[in-house]
N, C-alpha and C. Protein backbone atom coordinates (compact mmCIF):
# COMPACT_ATOMS: atom_id res chain seq x y z
N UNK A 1 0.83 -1.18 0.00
CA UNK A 1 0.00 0.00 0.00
C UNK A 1 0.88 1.25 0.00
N UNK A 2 0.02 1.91 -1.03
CA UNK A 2 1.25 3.19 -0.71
C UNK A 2 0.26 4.72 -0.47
N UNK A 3 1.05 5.51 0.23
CA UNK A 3 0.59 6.90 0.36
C UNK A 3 0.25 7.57 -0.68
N UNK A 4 -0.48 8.59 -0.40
CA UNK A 4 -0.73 9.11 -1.94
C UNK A 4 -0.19 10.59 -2.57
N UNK A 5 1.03 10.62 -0.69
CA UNK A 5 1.85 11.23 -1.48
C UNK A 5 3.36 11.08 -1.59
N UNK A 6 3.69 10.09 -0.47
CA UNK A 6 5.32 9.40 -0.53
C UNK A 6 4.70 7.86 -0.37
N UNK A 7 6.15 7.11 -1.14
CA UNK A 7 5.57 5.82 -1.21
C UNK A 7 6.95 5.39 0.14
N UNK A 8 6.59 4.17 0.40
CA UNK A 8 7.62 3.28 1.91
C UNK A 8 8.65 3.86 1.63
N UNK A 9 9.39 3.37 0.20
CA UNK A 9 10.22 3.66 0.18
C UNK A 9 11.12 5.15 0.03
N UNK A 10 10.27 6.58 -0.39
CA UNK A 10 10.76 7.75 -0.01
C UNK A 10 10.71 8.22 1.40
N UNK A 11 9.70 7.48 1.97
CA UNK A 11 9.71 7.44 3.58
C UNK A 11 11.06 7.06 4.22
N UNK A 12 11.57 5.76 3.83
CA UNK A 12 12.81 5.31 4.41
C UNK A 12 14.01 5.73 4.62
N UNK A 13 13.85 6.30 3.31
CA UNK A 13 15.10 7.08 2.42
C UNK A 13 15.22 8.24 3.37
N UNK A 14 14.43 8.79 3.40
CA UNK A 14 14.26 10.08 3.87
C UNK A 14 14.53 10.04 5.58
N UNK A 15 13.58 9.32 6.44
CA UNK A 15 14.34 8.60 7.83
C UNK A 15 15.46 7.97 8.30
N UNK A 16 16.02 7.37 6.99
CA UNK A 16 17.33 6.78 7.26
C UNK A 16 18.12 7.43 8.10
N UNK A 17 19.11 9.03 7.46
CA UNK A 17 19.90 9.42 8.45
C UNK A 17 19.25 9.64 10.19
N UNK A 18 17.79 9.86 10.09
CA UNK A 18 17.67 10.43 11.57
C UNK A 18 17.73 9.22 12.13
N UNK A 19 17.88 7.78 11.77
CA UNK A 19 17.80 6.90 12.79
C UNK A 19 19.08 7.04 13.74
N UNK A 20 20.36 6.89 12.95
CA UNK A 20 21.10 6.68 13.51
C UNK A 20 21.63 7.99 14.52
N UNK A 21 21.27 9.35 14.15
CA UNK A 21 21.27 10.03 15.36
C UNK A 21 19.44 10.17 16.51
N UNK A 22 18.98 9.44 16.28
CA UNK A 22 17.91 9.19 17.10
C UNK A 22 18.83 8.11 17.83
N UNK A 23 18.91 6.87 17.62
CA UNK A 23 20.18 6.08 18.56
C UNK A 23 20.85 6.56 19.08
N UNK A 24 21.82 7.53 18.57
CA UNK A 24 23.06 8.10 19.17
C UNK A 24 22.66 9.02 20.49
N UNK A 25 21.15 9.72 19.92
CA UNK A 25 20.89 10.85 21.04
C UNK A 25 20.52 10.12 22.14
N UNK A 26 19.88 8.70 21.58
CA UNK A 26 19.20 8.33 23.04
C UNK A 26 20.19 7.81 23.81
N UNK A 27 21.62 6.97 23.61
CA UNK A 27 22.16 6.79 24.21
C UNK A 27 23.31 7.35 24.56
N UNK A 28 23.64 8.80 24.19
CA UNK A 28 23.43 9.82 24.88
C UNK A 28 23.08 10.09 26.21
N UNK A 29 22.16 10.41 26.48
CA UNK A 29 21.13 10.72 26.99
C UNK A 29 21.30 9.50 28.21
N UNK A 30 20.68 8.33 28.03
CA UNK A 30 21.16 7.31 28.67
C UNK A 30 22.08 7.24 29.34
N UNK A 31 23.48 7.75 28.79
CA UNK A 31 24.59 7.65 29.81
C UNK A 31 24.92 8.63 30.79
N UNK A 32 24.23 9.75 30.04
CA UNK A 32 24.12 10.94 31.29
C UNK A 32 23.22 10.72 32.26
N UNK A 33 22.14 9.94 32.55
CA UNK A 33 21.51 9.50 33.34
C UNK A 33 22.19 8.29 34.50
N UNK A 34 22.98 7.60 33.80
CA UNK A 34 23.80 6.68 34.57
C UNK A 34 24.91 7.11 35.22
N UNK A 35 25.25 7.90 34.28
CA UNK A 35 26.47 9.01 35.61
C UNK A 35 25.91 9.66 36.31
N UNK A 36 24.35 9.81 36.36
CA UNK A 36 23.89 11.02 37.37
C UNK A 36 23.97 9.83 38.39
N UNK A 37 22.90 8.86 38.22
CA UNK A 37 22.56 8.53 38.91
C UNK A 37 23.89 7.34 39.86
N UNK A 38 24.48 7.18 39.29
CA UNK A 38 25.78 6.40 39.93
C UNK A 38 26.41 7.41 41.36
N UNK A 39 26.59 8.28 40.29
CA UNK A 39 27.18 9.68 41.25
C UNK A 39 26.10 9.82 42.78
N UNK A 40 24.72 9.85 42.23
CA UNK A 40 23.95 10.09 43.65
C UNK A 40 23.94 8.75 44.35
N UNK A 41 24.05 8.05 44.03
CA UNK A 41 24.37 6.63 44.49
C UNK A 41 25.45 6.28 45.22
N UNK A 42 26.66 7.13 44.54
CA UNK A 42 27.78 6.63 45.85
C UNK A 42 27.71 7.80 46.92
N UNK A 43 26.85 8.62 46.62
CA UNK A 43 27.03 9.93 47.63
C UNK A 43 26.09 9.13 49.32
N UNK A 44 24.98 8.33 48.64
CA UNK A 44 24.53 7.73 49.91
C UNK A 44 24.79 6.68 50.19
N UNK A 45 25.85 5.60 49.67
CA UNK A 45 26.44 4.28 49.92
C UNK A 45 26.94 4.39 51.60
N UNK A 46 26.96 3.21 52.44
CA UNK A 46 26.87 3.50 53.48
C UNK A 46 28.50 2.40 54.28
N UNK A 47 28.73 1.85 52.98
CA UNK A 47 29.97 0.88 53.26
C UNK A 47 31.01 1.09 52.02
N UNK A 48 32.49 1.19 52.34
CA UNK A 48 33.56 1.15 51.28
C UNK A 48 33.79 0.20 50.30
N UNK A 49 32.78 -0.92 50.52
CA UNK A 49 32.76 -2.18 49.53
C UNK A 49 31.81 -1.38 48.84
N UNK A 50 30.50 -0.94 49.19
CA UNK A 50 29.24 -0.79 48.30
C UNK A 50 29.65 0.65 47.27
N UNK A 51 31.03 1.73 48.53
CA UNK A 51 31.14 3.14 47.28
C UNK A 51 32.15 2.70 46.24
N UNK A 52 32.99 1.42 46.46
CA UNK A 52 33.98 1.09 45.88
C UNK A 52 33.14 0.39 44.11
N UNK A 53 32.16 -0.45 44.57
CA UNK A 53 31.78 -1.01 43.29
C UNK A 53 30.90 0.10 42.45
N UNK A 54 30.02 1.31 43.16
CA UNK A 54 29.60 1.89 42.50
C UNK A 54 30.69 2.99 41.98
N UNK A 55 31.89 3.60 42.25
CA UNK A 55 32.53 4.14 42.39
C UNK A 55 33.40 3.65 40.74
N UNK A 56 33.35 1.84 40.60
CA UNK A 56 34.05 1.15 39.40
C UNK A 56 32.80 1.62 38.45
N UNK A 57 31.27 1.40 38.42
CA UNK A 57 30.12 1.66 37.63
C UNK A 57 29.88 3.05 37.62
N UNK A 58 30.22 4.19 38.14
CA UNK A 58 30.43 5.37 37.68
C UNK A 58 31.29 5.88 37.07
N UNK A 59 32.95 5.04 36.48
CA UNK A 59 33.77 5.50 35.76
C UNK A 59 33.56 4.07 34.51
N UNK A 60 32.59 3.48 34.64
CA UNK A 60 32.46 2.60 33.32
C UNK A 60 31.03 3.48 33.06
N UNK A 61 30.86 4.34 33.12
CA UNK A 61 29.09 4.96 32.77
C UNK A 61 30.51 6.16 31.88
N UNK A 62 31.07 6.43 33.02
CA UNK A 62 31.42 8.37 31.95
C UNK A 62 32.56 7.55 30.82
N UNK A 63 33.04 6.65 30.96
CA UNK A 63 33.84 6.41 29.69
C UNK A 63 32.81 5.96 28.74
N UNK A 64 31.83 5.84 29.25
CA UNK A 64 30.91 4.97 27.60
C UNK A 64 30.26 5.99 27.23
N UNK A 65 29.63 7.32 27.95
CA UNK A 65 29.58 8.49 27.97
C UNK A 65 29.85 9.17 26.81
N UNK A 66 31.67 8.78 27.11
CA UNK A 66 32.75 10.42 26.30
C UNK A 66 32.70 9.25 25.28
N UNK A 67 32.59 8.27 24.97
CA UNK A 67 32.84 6.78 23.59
C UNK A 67 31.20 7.77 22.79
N UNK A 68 30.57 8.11 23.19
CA UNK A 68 29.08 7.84 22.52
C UNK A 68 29.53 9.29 22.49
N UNK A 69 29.98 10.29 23.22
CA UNK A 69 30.01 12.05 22.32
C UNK A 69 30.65 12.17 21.57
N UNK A 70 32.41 11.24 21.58
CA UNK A 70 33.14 11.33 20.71
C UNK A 70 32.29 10.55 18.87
N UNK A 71 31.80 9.17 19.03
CA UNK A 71 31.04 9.21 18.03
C UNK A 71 29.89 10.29 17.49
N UNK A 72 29.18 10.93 18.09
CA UNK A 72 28.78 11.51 17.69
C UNK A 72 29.46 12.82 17.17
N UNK A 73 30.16 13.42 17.82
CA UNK A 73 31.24 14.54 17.33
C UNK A 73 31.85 14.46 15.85
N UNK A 74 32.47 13.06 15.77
CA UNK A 74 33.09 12.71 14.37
C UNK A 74 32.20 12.63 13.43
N UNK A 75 31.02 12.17 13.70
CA UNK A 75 30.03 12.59 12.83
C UNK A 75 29.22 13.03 12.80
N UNK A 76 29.56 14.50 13.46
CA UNK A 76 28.86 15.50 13.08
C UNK A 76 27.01 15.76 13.39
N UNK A 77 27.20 15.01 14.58
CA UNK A 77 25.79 14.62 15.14
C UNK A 77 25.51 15.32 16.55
N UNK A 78 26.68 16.05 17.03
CA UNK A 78 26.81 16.65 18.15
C UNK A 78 27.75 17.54 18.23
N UNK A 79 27.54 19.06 18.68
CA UNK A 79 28.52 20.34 18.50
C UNK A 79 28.89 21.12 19.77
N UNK A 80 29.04 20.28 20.94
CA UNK A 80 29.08 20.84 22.22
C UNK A 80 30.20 22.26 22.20
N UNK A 81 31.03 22.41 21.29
CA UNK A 81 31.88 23.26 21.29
C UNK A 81 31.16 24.36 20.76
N UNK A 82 30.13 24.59 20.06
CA UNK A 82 29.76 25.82 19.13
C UNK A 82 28.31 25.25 19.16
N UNK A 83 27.54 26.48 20.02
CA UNK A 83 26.21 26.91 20.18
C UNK A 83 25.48 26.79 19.09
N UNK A 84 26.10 27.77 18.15
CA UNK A 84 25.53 28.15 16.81
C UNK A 84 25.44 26.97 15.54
N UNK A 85 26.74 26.25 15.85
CA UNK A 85 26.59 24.88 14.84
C UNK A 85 25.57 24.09 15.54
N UNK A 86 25.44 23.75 16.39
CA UNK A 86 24.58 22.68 17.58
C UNK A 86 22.86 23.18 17.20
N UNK A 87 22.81 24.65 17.00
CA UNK A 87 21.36 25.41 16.83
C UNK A 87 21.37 25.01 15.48
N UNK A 88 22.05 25.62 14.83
CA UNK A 88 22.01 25.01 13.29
C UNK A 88 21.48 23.55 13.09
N UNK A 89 22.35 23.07 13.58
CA UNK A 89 22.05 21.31 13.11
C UNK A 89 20.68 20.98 13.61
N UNK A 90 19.93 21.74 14.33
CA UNK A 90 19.06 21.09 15.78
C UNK A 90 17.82 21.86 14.62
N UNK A 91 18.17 22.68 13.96
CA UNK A 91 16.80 23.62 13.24
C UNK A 91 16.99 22.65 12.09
N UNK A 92 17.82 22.37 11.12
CA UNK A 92 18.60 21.61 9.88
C UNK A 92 17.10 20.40 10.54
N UNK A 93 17.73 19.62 11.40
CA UNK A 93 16.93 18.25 11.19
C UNK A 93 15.52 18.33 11.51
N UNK A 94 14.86 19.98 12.78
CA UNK A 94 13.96 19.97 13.01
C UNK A 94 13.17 20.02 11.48
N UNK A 95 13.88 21.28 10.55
CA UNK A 95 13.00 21.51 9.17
C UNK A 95 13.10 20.12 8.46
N UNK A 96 13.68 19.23 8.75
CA UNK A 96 13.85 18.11 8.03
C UNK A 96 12.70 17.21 8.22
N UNK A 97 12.09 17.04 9.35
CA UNK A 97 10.87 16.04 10.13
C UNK A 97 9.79 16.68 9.76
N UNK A 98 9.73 18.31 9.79
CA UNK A 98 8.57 19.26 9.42
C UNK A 98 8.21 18.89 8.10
N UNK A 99 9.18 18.65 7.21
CA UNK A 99 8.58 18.50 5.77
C UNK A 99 8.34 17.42 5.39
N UNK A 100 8.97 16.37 6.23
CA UNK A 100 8.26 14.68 6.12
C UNK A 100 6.84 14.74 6.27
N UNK A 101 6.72 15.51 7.46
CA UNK A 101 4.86 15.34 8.09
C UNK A 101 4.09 16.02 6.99
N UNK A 102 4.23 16.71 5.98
CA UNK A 102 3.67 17.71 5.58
C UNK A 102 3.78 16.67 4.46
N UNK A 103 4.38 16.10 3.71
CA UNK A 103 4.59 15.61 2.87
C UNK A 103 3.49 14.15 3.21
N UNK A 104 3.66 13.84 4.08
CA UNK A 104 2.80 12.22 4.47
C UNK A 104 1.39 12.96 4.61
């Protein structure tokens, strides 16, 4: 069945790149949540065994962290250094989804 005004396949085409920064953002996102929450976690640990293991799971959260910004950085999926590229890119893909919907 097809739309009657994009068919599956200009749909796909067209979603393709945002998948892989839809992935990237969410896990992203994800790991900043695991360093938060590790971090508040050893702040109320109540034994040196229990801050010690969360203490190993809060520096395996921020290295997988800086692994997932640095991918995104290299490709150009994340601009923490420059506001204006980061706004750019963030309007770039918003007008990009706007004209899918409009188009479907």
């Amino acid at each position: 069945m097809m739309s009657t005004t994009m068919t599956k396949e200009m749909l796909v085409k067209a979603i393709k790149p945002m998948d892989d920064l839809a992935i990237a953002t969410d896990l992203l996102l994800s790991a900043k949540s695991a360093v938060r929450t590790y971090a508040i976690a050893l702040t109320e640990a109540a034994t040196p065994r229990v801050r010690k293991a969360l203490r190993s799971q809060l520096d395996t959260a921020i290295d997988t962290h800086q692994k997932i910004a640095d991918y995104m950085i290299k490709n150009e999926m994340y601009h923490p250094y420059s506001i204006d590229e980061q706004v750019e890119h963030d309007l770039e893909k918003s007008d990009k989804v706007l004209g899918l919907v409009k188009e479907v």
